[in-house]
Structure formats: C-alpha cells, structure tokens
Protein backbone atom coordinates (compact mmCIF):
# COMPACT_ATOMS: atom_id res chain seq x y z
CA UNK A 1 85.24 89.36 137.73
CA UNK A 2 87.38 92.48 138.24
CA UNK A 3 86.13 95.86 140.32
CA UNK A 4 88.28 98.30 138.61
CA UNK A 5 89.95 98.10 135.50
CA UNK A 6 92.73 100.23 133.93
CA UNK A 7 92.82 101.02 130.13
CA UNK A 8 96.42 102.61 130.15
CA UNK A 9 96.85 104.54 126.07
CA UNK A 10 98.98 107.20 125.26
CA UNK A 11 98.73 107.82 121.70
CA UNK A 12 97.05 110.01 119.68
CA UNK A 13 93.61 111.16 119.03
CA UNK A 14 92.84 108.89 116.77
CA UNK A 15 94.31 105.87 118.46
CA UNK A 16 92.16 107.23 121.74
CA UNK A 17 89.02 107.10 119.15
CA UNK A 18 89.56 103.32 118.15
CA UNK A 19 89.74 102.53 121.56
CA UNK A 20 86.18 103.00 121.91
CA UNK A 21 84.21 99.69 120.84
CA UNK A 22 86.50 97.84 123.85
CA UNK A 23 85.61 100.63 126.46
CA UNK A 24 82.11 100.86 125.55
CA UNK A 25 81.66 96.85 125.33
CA UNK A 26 83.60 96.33 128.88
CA UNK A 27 80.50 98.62 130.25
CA UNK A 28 78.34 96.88 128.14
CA UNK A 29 79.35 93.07 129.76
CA UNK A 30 80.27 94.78 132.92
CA UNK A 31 78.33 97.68 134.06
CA UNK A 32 79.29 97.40 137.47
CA UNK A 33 83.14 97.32 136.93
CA UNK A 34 85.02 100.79 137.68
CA UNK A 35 86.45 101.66 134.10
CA UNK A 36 89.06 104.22 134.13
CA UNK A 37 90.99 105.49 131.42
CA UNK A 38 95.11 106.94 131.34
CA UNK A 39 96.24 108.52 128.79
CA UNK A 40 97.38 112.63 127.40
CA UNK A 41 96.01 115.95 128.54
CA UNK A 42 94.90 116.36 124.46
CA UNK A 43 92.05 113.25 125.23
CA UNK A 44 90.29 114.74 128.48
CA UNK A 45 87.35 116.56 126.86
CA UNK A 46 86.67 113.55 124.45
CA UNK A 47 87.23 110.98 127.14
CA UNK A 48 85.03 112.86 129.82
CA UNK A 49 82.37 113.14 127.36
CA UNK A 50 82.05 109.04 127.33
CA UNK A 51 79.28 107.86 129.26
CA UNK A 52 80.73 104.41 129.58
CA UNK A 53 84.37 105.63 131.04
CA UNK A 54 84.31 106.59 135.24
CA UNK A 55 87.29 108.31 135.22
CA UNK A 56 90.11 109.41 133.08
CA UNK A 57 93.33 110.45 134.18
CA UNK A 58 96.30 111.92 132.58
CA UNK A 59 99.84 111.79 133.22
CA UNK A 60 103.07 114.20 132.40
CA UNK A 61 105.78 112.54 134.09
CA UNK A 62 105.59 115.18 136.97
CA UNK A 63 106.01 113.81 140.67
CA UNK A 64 103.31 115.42 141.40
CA UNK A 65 101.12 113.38 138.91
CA UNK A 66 103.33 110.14 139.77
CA UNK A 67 101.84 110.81 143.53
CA UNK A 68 98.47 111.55 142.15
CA UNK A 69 98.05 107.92 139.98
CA UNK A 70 99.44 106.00 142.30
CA UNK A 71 97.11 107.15 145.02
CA UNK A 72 94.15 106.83 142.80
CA UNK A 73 94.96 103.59 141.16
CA UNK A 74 96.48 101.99 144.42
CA UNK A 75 95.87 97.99 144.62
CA UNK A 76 93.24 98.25 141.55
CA UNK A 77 92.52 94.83 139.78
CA UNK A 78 94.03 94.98 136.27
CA UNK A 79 95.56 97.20 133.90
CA UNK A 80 96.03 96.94 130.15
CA UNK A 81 99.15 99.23 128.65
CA UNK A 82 98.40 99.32 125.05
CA UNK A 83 101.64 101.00 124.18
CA UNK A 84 104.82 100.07 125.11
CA UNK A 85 105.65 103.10 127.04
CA UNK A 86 108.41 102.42 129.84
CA UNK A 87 108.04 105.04 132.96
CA UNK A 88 104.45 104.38 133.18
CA UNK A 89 104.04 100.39 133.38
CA UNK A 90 106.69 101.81 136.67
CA UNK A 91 104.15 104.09 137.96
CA UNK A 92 101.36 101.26 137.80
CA UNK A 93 103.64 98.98 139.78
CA UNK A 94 104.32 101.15 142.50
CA UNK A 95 100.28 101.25 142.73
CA UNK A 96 100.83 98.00 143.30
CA UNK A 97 98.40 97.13 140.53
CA UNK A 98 97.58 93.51 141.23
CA UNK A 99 97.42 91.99 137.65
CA UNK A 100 99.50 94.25 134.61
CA UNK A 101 99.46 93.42 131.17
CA UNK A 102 101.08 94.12 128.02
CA UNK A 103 103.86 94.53 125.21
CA UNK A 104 107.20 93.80 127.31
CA UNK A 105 109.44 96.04 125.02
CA UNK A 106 112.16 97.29 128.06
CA UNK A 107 109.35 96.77 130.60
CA UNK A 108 109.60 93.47 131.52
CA UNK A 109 109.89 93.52 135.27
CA UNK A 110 107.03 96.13 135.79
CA UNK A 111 104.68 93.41 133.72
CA UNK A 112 103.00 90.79 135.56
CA UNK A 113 101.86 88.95 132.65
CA UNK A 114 103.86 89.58 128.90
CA UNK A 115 101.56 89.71 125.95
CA UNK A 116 103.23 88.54 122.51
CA UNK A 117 102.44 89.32 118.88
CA UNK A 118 101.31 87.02 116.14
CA UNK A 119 101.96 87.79 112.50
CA UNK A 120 98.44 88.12 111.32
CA UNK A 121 98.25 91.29 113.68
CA UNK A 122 100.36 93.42 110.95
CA UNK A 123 96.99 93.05 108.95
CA UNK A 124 94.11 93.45 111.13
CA UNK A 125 91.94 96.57 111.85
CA UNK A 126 93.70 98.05 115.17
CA UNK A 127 90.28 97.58 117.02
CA UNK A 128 90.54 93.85 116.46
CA UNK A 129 94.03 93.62 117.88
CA UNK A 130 92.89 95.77 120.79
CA UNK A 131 90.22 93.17 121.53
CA UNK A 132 91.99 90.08 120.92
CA UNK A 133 94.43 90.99 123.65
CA UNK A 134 91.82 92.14 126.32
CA UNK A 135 90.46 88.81 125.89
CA UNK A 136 93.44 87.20 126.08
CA UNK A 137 94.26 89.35 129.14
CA UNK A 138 91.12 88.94 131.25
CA UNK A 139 88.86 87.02 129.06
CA UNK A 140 86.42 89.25 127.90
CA UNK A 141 85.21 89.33 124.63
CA UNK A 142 83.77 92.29 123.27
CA UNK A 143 83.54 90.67 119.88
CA UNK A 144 80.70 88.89 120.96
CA UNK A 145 78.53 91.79 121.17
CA UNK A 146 76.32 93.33 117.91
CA UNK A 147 78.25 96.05 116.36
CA UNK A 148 81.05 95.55 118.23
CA UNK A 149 83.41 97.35 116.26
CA UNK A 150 81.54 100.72 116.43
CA UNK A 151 83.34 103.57 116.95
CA UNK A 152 81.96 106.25 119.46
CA UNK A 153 82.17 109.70 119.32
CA UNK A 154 80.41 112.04 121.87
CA UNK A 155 78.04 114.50 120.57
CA UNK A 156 78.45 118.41 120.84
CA UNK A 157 76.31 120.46 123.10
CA UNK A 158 73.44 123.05 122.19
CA UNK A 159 75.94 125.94 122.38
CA UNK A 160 78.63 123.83 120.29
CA UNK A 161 76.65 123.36 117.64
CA UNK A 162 75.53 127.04 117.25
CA UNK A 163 79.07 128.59 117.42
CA UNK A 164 79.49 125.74 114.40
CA UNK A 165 76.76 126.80 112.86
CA UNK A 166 78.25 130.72 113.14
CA UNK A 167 81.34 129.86 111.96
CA UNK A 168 79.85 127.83 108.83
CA UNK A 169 77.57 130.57 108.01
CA UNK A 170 79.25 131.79 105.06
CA UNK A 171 78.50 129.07 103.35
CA UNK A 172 75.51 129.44 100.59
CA UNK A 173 74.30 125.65 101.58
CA UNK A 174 75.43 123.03 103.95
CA UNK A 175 76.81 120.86 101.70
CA UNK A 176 80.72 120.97 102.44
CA UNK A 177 83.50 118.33 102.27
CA UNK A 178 85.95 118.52 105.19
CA UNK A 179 89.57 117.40 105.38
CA UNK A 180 93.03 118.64 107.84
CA UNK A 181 96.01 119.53 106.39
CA UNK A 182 98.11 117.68 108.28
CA UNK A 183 97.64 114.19 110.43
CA UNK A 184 99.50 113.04 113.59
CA UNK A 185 102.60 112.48 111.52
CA UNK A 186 104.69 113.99 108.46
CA UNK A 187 104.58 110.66 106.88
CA UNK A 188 101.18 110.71 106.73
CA UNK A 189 100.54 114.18 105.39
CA UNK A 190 99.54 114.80 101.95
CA UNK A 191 101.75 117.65 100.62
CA UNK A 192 100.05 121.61 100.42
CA UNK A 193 100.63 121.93 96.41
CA UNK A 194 98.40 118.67 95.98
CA UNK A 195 95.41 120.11 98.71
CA UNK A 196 95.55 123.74 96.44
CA UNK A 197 95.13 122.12 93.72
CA UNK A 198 92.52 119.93 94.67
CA UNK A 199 91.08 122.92 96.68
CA UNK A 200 90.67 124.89 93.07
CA UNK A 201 89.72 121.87 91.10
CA UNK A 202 87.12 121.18 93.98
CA UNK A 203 85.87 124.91 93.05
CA UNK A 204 85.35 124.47 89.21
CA UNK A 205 83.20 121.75 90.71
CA UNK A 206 81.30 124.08 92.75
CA UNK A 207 81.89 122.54 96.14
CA UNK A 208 83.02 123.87 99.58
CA UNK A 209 85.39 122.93 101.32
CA UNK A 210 85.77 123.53 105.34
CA UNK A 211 89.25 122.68 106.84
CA UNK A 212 90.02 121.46 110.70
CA UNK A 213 92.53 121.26 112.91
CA UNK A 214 95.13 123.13 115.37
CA UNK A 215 97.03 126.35 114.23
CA UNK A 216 99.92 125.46 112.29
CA UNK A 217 103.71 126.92 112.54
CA UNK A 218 104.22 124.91 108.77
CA UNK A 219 101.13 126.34 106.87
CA UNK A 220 100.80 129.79 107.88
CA UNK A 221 99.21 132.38 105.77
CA UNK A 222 98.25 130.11 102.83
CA UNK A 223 95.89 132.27 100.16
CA UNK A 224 92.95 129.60 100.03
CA UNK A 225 90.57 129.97 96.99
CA UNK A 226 87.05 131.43 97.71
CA UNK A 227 85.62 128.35 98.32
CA UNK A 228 87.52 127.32 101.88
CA UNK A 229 86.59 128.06 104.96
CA UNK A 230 89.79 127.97 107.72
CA UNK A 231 88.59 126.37 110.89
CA UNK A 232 91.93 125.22 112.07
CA UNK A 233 91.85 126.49 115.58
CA UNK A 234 88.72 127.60 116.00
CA UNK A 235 86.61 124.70 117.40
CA UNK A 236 87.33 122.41 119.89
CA UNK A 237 87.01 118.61 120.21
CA UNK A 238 83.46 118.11 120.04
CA UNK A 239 82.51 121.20 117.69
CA UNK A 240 85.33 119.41 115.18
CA UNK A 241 83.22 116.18 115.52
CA UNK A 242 80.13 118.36 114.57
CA UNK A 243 81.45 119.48 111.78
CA UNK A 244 82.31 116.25 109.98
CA UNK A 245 79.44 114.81 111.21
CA UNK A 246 77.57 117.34 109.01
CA UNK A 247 79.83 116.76 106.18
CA UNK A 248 79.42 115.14 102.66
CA UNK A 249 82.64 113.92 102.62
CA UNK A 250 85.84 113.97 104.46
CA UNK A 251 89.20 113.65 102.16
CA UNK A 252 91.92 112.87 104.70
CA UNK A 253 95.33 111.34 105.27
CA UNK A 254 95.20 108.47 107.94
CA UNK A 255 94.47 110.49 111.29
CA UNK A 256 92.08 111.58 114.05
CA UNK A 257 89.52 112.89 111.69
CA UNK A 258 89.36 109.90 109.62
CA UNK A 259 88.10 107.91 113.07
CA UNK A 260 85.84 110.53 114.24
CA UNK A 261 84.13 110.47 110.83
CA UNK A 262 83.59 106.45 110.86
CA UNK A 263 82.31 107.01 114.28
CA UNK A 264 80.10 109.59 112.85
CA UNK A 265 78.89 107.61 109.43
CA UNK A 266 80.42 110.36 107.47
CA UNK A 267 81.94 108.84 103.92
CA UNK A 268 85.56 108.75 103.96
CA UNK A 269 88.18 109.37 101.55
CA UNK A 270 91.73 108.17 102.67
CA UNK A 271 94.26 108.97 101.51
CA UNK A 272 97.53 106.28 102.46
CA UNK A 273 101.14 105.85 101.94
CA UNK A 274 103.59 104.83 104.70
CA UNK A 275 100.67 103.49 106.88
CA UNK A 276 99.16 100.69 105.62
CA UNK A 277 95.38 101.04 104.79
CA UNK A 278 94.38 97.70 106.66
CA UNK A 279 95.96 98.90 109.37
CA UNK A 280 93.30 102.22 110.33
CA UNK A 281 90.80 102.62 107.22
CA UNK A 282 87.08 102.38 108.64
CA UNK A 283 84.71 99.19 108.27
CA UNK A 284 82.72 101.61 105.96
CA UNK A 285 85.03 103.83 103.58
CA UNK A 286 84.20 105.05 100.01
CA UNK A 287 87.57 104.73 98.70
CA UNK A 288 90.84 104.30 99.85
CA UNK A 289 93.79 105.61 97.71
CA UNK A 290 96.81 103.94 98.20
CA UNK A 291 100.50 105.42 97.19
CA UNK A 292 101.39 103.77 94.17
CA UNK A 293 104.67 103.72 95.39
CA UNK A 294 106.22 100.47 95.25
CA UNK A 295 108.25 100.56 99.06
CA UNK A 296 105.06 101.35 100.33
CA UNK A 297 103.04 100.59 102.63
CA UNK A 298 106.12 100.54 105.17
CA UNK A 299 104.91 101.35 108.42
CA UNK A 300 103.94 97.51 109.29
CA UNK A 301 102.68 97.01 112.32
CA UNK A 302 105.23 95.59 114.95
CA UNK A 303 107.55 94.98 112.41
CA UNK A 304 108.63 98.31 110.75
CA UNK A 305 111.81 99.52 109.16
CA UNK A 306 110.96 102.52 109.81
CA UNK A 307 109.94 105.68 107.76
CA UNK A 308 112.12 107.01 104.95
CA UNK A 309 113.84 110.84 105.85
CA UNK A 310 112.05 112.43 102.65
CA UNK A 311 108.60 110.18 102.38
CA UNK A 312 107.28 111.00 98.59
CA UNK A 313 104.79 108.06 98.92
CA UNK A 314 102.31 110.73 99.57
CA UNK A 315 103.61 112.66 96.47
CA UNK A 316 102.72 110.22 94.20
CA UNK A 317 98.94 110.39 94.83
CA UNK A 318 97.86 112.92 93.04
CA UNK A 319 94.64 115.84 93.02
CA UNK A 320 93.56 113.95 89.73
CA UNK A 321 93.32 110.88 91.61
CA UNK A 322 91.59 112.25 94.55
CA UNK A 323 89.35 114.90 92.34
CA UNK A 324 88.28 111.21 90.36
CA UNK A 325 86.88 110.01 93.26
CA UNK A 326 84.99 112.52 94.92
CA UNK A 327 83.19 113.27 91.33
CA UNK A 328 82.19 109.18 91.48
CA UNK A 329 81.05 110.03 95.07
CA UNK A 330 78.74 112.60 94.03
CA UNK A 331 77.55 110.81 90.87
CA UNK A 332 77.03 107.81 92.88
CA UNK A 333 74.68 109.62 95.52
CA UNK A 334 76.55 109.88 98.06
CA UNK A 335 77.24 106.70 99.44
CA UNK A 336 78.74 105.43 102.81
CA UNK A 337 80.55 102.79 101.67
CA UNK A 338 80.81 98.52 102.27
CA UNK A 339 80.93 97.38 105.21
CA UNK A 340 84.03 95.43 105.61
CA UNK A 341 86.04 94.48 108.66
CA UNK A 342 89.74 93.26 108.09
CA UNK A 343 90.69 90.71 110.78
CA UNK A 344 93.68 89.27 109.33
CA UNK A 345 91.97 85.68 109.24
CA UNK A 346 93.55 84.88 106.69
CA UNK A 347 97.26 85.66 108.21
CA UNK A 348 96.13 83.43 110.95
C-alpha cells in the first residue's frame, strides 16, 4: 500500500467540502498513509482544521511555490488531480511523483495513468464520482465503509462561537434561517429582487433571517428589512459553519454553504437552474427547486454547452415558490429531509 498520497483539488469551497468522505475514509482504511492535500489559499483554515489530512499545501503559480511543492512532494507515491488543471499535473512531474492520475484534458504527458469518463457520471452525486475514480486509481474503496458519504465539517472553537453568538445577539430567539446572496458562480445566483422579496415575505411570517458570505462589490448598500442580519464579512470559515449549523433552515443557490450545511444536518433548501440538482444537492435535502426553465439544467457534467450570457433560469423560480416551501417546512416540524444518494445506477 502507498506511504504518501496526494489529493491534488483546486476548486471551490464547496467542491473542497465534498471532498471530505474520500479524505476521511483513506485515514479511515489507512491510518498510517501520509495524506496531504493541494489545493487554494481560500481552503487552508478548513483543510487544517481536518484531523484526518497531514498536510495541506497551496499553490499560486509562483516559482517560489513551484520550488516549495516539488521539494515537499519529491518521489511521493501517488497523486490524484481531480481537476483538469494543466501547470500543476507539470509541477507534480517534476516531483517526480511516481504514480499520477487523472482527467488527461491537455495534460497528457504529465499523466502516468489517464482516467476516462463514463456517461452515468453526468448523474451521480460528485462524491460518488470522486470515489469511483480513487478506486479505480489505487483500489481503495471508501464506499465500503458505514456512512461513507458523510460530509465533514470542522467545528468552531470556544472563542468562535462567542463572537457568533455576539454578532447574533440581536436576535429576539435563535431561531433564524440562513442563506448567501451569491454562490461560486453568476449562473448559480438567485437574482437580489427575488431574495427582497422573499426577505419581506419571510417577515410577515415572523422569521429571521441571517445572511453569509464575503463583502460584495455587486450588492453594496442594499436597505434589508428589519428582520436581516448582514454577516457577509464578518465571520470566518469556521464561525460561518457555526452559524448554519445553528440554523433552521438554509435557502441557498448550489454553493459552499449548501455542503457545509449537509455536513452539518442543517435542512436545506436549494435552489437550481444551470447546475443540475443530481449533480451537488445533499443525501438529505428538504426540497429542491428546480428552474422550470425548459434549457435547463445545462451545466452537465463533462459534457456541457456551456452557460447562456444572460442565465434567467434562476429568474424563473420565484419568492412564491421558495416562501411555499419554507411555510411546509415549518408546518411539517422541521424536518431534515430523505435520505437519498444518487449514484447514477441506473445510467450505468
């Protein structure tokens, strides 16, 4: 079995969140392999905070950090590049990386073994394709572990949780639902009029609302109704976990927060247009409201056109839709949701 393997993602926050059941089950199997992780600077905190990853490096494309990985990853065992990046599977050779997997894409050369795609993949859970090629790739299977699929999301400190607590304390009980403005993508993001709107509807309803994220060059000094509290830049990785973790409800496009509150057991409602809803929803999800749209879903895994210039899909979902559901929430106490874990078997 290998001494040190190499899970190479750069994505986003939410991919680096689904990438959790295979790290934590290769410790699991493993415990004695080296497990380091590559990916973005906007990961480290999360990443460091996993008990089951060593090490996790970033990269920026400086020669300085070319040096730096290539020094620290010099002859290691394996590593898996779950993207399809180019100038990094060219970094990992020079480490002279004995075994290198993944996508070819333009990378080719740098590979040492080529993965390849199979149609059912456009409608499995991203997890599942994840493990099916680490299993292909060095034959360990995750899958065969209880609760596999589990995302993991590392809890805040003490201190974190009071300056949440502080920043929440305007609130007149704890009950809140949570939800970002915007997701990793424009696509994705469900247009301001429609959150307002919900916002005041969610008021008549008497119901907070707490909102997360970065600070935002597009939705600057919005007048919120009295009921929303603006966190957006005001907590940082772990103290935004805390606060959907506490959550009744999160109401979000298809993003980070949506993973972090499956990881957390915190009911979901997503909200879906140009990605499909297969493709990211969690195993457990209260409702999922898909664009009525008929072009979408069109972001299909390994085999997209390509998003449209001006998305409406998002448009057409409306706050009536959205306000329907979170009033059957409440009236139906709460609840997580099914558990249900799409495969693609039936693709296969």
């Amino acid at each position: 079995m290998y001494k040190h393997i190499i899970m190479s993602r750069f994505g986003g926050l939410g991919d680096m969140v689904m990438l959790t059941p295979l790290l934590k089950g290769i410790k699991n199997l493993y415990p004695k392999i080296k497990l380091t992780v590559v990916g973005n600077e906007n990961a480290k905190k999360f990443m460091d905070a996993c008990p089951f990853v060593d090490e996790y490096l970033t990269y920026d494309k400086t020669l300085k950090s070319t040096l730096y990985l290539i020094k620290k990853l010099w002859r290691a065992d394996f590593v898996y590049l779950m993207d399809t990046l180019y100038r990094i599977s060219v970094v990992y050779a020079l480490a002279r990386i004995k075994i290198r997997v993944g996508l070819p894409h333009k990378r080719r050369a740098y590979l040492t073994r080529c993965l390849s795609v199979e149609p059912w993949m456009n409608y499995a859970y991203e997890p599942v394709v994840y493990a099916y090629f680490l299993k292909t790739a060095t034959g360990i299977d995750v899958t065969q572990l209880a609760d596999w699929d589990k995302l993991f999301y590392p809890e805040a400190s003490d201190y974190e949780k009071k300056h949440v607590y502080s920043l929440l304390s305007a609130l007149e009980n704890n009950h809140y639902i949570v939800c970002s403005l915007e997701t990793g993508g424009k696509a994705k993001d469900w247009p301001l009029s429609h959150w307002l709107s919900l916002f005041n509807e969610l008021r008549q309803f008497n119901k907070n609302v707490v909102i997360i994220g970065s600070h935002s060059d597009r939705y600057k000094d919005i007048d919120f109704p009295d009921n929303v509290i603006d966190l957006r830049g005001k907590t940082n990785l772990l103290e935004t976990g805390y606060v959907i973790d506490k959550a009744d409800l999160l109401i979000n496009g298809c993003s980070f927060p949506v993973h972090v509150a499956n990881a957390m057991d915190t009911p979901v409602i997503g909200l879906y247009g140009s990605q499909p809803d297969y493709r990211g929803k969690p195993q457990r999800i209260y409702a999922s409201i898909c664009s009525p749209e008929p072009c979408a879903p069109c972001d299909v895994l390994f085999n997209s056109p390509g998003w449209c210039e001006k998305p409406h899909c998002m448009e057409r979902i409306t706050p009536k839709m959205v306000m329907d559901k979170v009033k059957q929430f409440y009236n139906d106490g709460m609840p997580l949701g099914d558990y249900n874990l799409i495969t693609g078997e039936r693709y296969r």
